[in-house]
N, C-alpha and C. Protein backbone atom coordinates (compact mmCIF):
# COMPACT_ATOMS: atom_id res chain seq x y z
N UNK A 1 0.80 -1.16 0.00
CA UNK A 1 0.00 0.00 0.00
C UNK A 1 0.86 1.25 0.00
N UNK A 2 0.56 1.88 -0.79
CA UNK A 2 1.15 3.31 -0.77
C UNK A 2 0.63 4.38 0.14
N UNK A 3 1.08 5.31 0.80
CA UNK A 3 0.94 6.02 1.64
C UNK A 3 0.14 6.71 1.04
N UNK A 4 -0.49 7.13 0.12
CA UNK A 4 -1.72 7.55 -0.50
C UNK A 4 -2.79 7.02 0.21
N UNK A 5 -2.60 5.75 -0.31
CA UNK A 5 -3.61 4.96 0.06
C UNK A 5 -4.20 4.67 1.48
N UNK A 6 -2.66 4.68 2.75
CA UNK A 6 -2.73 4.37 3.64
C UNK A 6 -3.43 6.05 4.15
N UNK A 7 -3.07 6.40 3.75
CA UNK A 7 -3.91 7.79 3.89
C UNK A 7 -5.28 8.12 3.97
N UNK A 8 -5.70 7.27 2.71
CA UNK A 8 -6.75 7.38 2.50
C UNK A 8 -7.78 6.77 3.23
N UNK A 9 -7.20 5.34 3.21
CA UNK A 9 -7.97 4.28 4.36
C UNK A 9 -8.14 5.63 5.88
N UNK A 10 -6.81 6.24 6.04
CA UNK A 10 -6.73 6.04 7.45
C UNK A 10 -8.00 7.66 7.47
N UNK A 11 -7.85 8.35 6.74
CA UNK A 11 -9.10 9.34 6.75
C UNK A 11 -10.65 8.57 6.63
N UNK A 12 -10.64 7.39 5.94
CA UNK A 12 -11.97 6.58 5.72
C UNK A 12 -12.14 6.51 7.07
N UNK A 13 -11.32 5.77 7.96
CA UNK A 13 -11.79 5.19 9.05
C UNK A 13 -12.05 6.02 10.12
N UNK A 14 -11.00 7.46 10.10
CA UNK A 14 -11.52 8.37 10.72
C UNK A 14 -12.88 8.57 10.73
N UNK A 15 -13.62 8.97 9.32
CA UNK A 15 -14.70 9.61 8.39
C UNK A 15 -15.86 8.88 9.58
N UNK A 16 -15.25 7.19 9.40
CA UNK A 16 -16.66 6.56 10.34
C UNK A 16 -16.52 6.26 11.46
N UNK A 17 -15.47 6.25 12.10
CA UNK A 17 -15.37 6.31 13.82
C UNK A 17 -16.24 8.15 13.75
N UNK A 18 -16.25 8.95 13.62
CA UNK A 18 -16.76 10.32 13.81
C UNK A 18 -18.53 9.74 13.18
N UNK A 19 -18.48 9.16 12.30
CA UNK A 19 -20.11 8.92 12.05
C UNK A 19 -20.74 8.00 13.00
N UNK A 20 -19.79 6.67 13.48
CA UNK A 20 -20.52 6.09 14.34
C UNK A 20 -20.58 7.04 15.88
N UNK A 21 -20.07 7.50 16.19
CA UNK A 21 -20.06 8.55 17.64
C UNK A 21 -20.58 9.50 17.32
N UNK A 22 -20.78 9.83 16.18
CA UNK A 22 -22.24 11.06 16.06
C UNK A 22 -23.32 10.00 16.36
N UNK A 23 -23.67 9.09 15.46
CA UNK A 23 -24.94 8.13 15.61
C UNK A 23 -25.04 7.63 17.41
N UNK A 24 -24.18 7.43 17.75
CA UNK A 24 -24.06 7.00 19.31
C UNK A 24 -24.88 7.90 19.95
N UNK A 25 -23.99 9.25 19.79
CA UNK A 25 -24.54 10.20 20.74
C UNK A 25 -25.96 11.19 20.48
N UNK A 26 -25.96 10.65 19.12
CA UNK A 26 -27.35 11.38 19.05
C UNK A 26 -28.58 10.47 19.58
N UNK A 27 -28.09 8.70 19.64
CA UNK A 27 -28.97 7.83 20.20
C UNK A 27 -28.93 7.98 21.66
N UNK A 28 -28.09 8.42 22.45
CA UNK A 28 -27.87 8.63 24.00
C UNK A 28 -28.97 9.67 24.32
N UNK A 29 -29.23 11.20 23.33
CA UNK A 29 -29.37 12.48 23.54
C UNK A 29 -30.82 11.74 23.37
N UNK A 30 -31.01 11.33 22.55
CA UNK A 30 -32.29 10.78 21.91
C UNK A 30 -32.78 9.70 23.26
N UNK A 31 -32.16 8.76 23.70
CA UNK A 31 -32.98 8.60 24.99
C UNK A 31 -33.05 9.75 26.39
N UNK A 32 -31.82 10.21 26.65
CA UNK A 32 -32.08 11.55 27.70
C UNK A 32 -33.20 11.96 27.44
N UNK A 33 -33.53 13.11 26.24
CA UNK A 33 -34.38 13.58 25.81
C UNK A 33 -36.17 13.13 26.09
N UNK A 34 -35.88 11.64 25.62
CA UNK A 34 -37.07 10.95 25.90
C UNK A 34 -38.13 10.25 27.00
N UNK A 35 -36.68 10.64 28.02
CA UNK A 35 -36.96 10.73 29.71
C UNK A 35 -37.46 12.11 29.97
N UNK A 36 -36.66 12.99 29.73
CA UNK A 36 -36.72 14.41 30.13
C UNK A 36 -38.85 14.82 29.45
N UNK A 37 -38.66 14.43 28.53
CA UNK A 37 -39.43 14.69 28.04
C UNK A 37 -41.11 13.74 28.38
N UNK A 38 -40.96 12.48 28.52
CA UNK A 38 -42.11 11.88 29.78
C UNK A 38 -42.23 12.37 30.89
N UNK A 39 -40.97 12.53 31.84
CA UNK A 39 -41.30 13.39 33.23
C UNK A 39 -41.77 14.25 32.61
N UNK A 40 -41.49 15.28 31.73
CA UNK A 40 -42.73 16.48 31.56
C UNK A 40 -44.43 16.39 30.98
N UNK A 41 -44.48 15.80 30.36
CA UNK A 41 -45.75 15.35 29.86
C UNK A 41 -46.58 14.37 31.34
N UNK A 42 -45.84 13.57 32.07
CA UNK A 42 -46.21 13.20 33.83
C UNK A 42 -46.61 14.21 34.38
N UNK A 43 -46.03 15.39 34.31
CA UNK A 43 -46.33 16.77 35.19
C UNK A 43 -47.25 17.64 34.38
N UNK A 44 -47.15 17.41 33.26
CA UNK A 44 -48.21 17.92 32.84
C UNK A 44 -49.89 17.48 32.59
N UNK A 45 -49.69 16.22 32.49
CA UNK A 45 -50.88 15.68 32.66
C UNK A 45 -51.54 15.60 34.47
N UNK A 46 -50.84 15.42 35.05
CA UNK A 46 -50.83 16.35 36.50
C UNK A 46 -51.36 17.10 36.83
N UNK A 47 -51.17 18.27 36.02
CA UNK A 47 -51.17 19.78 36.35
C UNK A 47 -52.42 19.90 35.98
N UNK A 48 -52.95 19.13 34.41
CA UNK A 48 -54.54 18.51 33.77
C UNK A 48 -55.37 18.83 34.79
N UNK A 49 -55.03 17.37 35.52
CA UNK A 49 -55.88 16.76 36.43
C UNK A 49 -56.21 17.49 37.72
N UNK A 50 -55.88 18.52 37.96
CA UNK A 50 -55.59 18.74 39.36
C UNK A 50 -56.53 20.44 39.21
N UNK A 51 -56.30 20.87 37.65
CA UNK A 51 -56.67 22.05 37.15
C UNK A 51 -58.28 21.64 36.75
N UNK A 52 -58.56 20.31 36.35
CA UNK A 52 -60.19 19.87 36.17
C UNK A 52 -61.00 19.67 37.13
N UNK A 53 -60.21 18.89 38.16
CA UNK A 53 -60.62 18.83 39.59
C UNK A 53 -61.25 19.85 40.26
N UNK A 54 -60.22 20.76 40.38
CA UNK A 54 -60.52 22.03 40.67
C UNK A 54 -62.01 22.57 39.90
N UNK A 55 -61.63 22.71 39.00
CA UNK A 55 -63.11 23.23 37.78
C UNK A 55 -64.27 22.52 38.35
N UNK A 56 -64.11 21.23 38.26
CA UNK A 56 -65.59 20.03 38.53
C UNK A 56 -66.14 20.67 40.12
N UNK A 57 -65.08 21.31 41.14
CA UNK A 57 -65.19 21.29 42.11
C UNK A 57 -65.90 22.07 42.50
N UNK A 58 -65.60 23.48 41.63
CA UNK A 58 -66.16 24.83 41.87
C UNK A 58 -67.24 24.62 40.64
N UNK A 59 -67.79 24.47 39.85
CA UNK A 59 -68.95 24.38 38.99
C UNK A 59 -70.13 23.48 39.61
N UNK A 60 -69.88 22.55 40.50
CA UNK A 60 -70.40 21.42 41.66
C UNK A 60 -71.25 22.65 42.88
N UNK A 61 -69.90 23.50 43.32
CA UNK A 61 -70.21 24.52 44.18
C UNK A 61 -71.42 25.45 43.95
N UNK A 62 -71.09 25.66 42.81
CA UNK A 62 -72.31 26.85 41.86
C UNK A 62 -73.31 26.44 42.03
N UNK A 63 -73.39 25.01 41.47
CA UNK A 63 -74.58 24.19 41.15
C UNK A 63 -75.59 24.57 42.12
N UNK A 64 -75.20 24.01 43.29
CA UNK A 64 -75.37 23.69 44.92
C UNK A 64 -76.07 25.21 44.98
N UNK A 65 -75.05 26.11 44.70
CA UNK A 65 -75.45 27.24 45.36
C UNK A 65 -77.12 27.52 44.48
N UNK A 66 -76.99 27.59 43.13
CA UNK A 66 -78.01 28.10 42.43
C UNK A 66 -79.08 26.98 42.57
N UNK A 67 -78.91 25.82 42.73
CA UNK A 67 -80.17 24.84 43.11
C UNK A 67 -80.95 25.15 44.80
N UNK A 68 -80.31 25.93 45.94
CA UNK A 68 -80.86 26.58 46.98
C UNK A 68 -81.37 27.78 46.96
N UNK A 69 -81.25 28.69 45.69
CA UNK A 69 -81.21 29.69 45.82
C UNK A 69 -82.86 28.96 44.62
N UNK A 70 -82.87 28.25 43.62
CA UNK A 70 -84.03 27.94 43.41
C UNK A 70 -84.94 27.78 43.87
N UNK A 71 -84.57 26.86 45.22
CA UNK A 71 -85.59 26.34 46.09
C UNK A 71 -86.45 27.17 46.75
N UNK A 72 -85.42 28.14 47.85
CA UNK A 72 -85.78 29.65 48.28
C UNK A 72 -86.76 30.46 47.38
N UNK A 73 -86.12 30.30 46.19
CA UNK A 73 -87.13 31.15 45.09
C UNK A 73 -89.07 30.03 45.17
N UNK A 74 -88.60 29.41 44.87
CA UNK A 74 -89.91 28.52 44.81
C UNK A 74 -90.85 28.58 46.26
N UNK A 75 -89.93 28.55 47.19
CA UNK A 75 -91.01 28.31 48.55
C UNK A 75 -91.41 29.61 48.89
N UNK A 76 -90.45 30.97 48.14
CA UNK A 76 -91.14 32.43 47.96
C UNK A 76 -92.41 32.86 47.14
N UNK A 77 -92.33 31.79 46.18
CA UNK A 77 -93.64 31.74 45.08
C UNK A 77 -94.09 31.10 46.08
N UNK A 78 -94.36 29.98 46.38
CA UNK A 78 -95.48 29.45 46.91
C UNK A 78 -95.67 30.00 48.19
N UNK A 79 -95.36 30.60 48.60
CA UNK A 79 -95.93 31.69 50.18
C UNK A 79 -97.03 32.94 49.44
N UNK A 80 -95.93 33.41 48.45
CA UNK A 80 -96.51 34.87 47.59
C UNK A 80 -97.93 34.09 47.16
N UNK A 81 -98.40 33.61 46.29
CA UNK A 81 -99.45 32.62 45.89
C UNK A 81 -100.32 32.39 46.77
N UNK A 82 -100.02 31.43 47.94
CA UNK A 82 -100.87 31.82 49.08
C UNK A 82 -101.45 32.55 49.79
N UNK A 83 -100.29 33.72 50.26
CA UNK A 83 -100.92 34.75 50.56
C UNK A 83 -101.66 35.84 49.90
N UNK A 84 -101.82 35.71 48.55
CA UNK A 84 -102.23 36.18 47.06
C UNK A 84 -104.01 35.85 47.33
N UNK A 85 -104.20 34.20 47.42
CA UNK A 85 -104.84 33.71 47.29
C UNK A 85 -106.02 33.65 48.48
N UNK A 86 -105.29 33.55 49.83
CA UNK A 86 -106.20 33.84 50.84
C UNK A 86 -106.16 35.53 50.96
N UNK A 87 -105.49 36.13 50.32
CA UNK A 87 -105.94 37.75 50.52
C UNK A 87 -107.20 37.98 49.55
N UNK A 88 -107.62 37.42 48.16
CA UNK A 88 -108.40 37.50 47.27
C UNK A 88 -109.44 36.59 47.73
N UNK A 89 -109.47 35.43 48.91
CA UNK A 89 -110.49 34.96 48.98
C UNK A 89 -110.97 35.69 49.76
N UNK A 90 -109.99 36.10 51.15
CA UNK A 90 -111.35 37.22 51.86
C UNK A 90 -112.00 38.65 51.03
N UNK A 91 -111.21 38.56 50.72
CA UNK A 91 -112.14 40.38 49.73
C UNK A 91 -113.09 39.83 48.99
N UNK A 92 -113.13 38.67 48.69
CA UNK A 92 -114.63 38.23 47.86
C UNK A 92 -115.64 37.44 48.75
N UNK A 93 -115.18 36.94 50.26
CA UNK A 93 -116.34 36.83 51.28
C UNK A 93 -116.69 38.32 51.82
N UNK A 94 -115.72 39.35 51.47
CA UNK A 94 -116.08 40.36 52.58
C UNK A 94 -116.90 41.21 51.67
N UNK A 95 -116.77 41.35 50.32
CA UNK A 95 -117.46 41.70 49.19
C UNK A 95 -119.19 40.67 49.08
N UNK A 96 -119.19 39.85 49.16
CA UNK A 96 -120.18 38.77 49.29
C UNK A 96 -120.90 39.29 50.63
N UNK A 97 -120.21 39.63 51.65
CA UNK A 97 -121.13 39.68 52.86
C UNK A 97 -121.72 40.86 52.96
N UNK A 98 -121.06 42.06 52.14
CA UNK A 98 -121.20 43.54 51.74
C UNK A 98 -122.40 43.45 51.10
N UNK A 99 -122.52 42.77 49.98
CA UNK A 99 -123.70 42.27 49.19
C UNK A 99 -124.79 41.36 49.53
N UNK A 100 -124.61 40.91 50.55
CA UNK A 100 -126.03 40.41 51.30
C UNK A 100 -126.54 41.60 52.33
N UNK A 101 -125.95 42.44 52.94
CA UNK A 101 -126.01 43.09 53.58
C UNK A 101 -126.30 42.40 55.08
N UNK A 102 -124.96 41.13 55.06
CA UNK A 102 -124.60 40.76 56.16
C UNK A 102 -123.84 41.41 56.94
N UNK A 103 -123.02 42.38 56.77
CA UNK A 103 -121.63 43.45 56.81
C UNK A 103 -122.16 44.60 56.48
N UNK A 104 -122.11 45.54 57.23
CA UNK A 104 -122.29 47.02 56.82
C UNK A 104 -120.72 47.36 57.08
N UNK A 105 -120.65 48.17 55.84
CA UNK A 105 -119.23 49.13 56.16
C UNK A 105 -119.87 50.83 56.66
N UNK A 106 -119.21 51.34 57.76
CA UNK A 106 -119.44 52.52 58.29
C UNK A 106 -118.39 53.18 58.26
N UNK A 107 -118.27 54.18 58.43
CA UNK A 107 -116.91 55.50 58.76
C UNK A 107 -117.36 56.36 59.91
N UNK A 108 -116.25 56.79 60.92
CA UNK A 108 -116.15 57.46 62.36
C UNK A 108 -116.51 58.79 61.47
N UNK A 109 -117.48 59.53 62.36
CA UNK A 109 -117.52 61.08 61.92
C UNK A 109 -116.95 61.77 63.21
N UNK A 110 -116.84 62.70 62.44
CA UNK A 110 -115.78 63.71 63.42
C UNK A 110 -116.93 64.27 64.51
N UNK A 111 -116.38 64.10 65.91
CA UNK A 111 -117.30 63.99 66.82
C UNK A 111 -117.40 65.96 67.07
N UNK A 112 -116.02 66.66 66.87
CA UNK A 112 -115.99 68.06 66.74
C UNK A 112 -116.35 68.76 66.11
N UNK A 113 -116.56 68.54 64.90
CA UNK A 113 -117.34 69.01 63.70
C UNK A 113 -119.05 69.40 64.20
N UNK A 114 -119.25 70.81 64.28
CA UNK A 114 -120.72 71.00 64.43
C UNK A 114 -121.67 70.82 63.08
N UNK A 115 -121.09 70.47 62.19
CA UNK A 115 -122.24 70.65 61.24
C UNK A 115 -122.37 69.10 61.04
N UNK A 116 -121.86 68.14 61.49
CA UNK A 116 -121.85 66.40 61.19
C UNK A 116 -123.55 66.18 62.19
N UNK A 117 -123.57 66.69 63.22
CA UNK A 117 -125.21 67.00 63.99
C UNK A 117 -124.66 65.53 65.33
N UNK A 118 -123.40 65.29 64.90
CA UNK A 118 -123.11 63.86 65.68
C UNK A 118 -122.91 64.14 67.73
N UNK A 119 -124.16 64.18 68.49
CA UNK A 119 -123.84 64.33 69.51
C UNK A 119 -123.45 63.52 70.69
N UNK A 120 -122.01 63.30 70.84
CA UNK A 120 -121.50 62.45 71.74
C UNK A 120 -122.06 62.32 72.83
N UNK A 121 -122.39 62.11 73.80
CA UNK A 121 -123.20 61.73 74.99
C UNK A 121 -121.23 61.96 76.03
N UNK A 122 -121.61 62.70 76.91
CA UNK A 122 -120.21 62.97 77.94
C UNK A 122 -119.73 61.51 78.76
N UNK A 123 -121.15 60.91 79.08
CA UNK A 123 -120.46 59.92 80.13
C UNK A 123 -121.72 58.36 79.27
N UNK A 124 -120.38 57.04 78.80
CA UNK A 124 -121.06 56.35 78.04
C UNK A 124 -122.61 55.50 78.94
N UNK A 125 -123.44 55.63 77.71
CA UNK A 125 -124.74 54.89 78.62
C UNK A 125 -124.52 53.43 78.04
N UNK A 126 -125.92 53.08 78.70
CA UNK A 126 -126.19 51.62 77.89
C UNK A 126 -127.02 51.01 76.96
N UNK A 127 -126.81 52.08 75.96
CA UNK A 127 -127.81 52.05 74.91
C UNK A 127 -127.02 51.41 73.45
N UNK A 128 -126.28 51.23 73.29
CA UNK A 128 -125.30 51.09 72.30
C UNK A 128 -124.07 50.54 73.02
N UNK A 129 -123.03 49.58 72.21
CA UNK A 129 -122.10 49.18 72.21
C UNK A 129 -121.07 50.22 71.95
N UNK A 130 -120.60 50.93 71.29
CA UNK A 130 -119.77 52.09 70.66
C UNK A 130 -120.56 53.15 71.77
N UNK A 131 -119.41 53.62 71.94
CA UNK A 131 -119.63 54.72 73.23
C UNK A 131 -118.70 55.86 72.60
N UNK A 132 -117.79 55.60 71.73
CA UNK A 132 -117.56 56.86 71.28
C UNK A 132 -117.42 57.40 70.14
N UNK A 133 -116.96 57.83 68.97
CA UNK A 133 -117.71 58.85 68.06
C UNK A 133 -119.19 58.46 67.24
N UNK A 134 -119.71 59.35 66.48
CA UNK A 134 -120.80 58.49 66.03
C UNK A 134 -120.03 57.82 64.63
N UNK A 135 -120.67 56.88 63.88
CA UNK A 135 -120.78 56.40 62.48
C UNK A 135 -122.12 56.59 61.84
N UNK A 136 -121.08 56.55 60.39
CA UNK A 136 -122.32 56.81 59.17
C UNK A 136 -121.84 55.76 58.34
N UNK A 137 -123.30 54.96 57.87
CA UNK A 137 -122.73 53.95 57.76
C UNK A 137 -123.09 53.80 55.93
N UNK A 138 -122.40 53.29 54.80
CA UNK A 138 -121.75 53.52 53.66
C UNK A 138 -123.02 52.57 52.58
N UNK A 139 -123.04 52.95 51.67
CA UNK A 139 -123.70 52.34 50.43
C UNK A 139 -123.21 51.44 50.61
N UNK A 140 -124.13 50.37 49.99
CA UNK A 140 -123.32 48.91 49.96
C UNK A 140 -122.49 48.98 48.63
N UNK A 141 -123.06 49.72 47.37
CA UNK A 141 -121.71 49.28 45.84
C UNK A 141 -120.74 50.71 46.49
N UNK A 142 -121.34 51.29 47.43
CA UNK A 142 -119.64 52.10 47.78
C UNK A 142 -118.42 51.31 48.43
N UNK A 143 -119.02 50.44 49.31
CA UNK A 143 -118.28 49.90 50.03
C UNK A 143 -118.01 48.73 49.20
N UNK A 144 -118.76 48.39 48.51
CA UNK A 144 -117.79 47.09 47.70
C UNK A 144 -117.10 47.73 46.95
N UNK A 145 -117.07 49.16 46.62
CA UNK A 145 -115.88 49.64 45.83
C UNK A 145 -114.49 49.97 46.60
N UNK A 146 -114.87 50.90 47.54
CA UNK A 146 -113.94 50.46 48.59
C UNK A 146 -112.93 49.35 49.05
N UNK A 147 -114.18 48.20 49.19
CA UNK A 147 -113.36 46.96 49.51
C UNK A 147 -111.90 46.76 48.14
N UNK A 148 -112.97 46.55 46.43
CA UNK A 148 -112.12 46.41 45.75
C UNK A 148 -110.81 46.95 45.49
N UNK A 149 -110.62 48.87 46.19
CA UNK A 149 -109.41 49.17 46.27
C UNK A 149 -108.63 48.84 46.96
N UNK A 150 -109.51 48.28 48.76
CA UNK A 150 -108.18 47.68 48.89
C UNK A 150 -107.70 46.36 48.82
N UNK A 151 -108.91 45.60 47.95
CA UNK A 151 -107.79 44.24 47.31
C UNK A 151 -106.41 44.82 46.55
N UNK A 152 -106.84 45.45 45.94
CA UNK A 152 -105.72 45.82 44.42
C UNK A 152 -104.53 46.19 45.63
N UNK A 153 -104.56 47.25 46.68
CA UNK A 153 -103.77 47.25 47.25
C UNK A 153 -103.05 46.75 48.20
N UNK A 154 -104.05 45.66 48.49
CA UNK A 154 -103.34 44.15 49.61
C UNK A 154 -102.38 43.72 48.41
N UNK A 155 -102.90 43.29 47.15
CA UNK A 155 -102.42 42.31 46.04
C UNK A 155 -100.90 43.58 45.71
N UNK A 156 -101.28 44.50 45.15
CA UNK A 156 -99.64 45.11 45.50
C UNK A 156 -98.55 45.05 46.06
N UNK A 157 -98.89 45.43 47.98
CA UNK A 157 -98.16 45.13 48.95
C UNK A 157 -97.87 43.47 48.67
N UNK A 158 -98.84 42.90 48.28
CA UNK A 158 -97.88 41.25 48.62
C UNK A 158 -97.25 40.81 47.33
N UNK A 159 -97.58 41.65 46.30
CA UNK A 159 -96.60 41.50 44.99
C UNK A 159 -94.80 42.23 45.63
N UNK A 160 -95.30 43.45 46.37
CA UNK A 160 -93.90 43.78 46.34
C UNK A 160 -93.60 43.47 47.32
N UNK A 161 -93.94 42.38 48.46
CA UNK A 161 -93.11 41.69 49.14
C UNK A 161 -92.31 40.81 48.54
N UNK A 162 -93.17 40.17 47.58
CA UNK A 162 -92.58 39.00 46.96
C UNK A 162 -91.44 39.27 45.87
N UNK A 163 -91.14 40.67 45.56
CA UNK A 163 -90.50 40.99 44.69
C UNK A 163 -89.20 41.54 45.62
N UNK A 164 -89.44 41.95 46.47
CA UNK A 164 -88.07 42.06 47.55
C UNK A 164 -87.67 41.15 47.82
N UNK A 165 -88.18 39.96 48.19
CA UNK A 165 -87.87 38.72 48.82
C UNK A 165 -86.90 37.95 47.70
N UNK A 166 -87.10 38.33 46.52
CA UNK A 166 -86.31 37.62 45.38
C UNK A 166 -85.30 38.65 45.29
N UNK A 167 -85.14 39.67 45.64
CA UNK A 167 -83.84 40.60 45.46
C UNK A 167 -83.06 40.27 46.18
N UNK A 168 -83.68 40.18 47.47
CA UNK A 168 -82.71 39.60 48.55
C UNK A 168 -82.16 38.43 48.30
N UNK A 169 -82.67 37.29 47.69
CA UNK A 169 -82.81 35.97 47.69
C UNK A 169 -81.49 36.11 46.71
N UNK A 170 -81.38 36.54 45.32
CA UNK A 170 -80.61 36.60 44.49
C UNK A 170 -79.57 37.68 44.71
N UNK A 171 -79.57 38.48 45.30
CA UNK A 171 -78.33 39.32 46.30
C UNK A 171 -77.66 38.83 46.98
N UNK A 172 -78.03 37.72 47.87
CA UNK A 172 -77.37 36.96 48.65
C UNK A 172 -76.26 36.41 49.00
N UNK A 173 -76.45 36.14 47.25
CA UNK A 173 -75.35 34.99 46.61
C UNK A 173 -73.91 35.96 46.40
């Protein structure tokens, strides 16, 4: 062999001792890597789990909260309703009894007033129950009109109870 040659060989063999120790070490880097890189995807699927948890935990919480705050709402309807309902049934017995003229509605007259003709008696007798001012006592379709204003205004007051009661109810939270 001529030193050319031996030359040449001896750069060949260089050429692949340097290719096999690149291939080595890129297979070494290539498993490091592939550790390094599971522990992170471990911690990250981790971090997943722990971040859903959390979520399921507090959306669970909500739930809870807005399914009591339903309930509250509902047993506020059904009070409001009731009391809706027995306020509208008496104004239509007390309207009914107005109209048989089982019920007289009357009004106090002013016992000071000289022109009302209403003369109080100083010391009460026993002629009457009411011993003190006189009454005058009301049409019956006056007084069922009467009455009807103040359904509308019982039914108000217990509308806007029931409408506070849900402010509060949903404020709460």
């Amino acid at each position: 062999m001529t030193p050319v040659q031996k030359l040449a060989s001896l750069a060949a063999l260089i050429l692949l001792a340097m290719a096999v120790s690149f291939g080595c070490a890129w297979q070494v880097q290539d498993w490091r890597y592939d550790g390094k890189l599971a522990k992170q995807a471990g911690q990250f699927q981790t971090d997943l789990d722990a971040i859903g948890n959390a979520a399921t935990t507090q959306a669970r919480a909500e739930q809870e909260k807005r399914l009591a705050i339903e309930q509250q709402l509902a047993i506020s309807d059904q009070q409001h309703t009731k009391e809706l309902s027995d306020a509208q049934r008496n104004q239509a017995l007390l309207g009914d009894r107005l109209a048989t003229a089982d019920v007289r509605l009357s009004v106090l007259l002013d016992a000071t007033d000289s022109a009302s003709g209403c003369n109080v008696p100083a010391t009460p007798g026993a002629v009457g129950v009411v011993h003190a001012a006189c009454r005058a006592q009301l049409d019956p379709a006056h007084a069922q009109r009467i009455v009807g204003i103040t359904d509308a205004g019982d039914q108000g007051l217990i509308a806007l109870r029931a409408c506070q009661a849900y402010v509060r109810a949903i404020t709460r939270k």
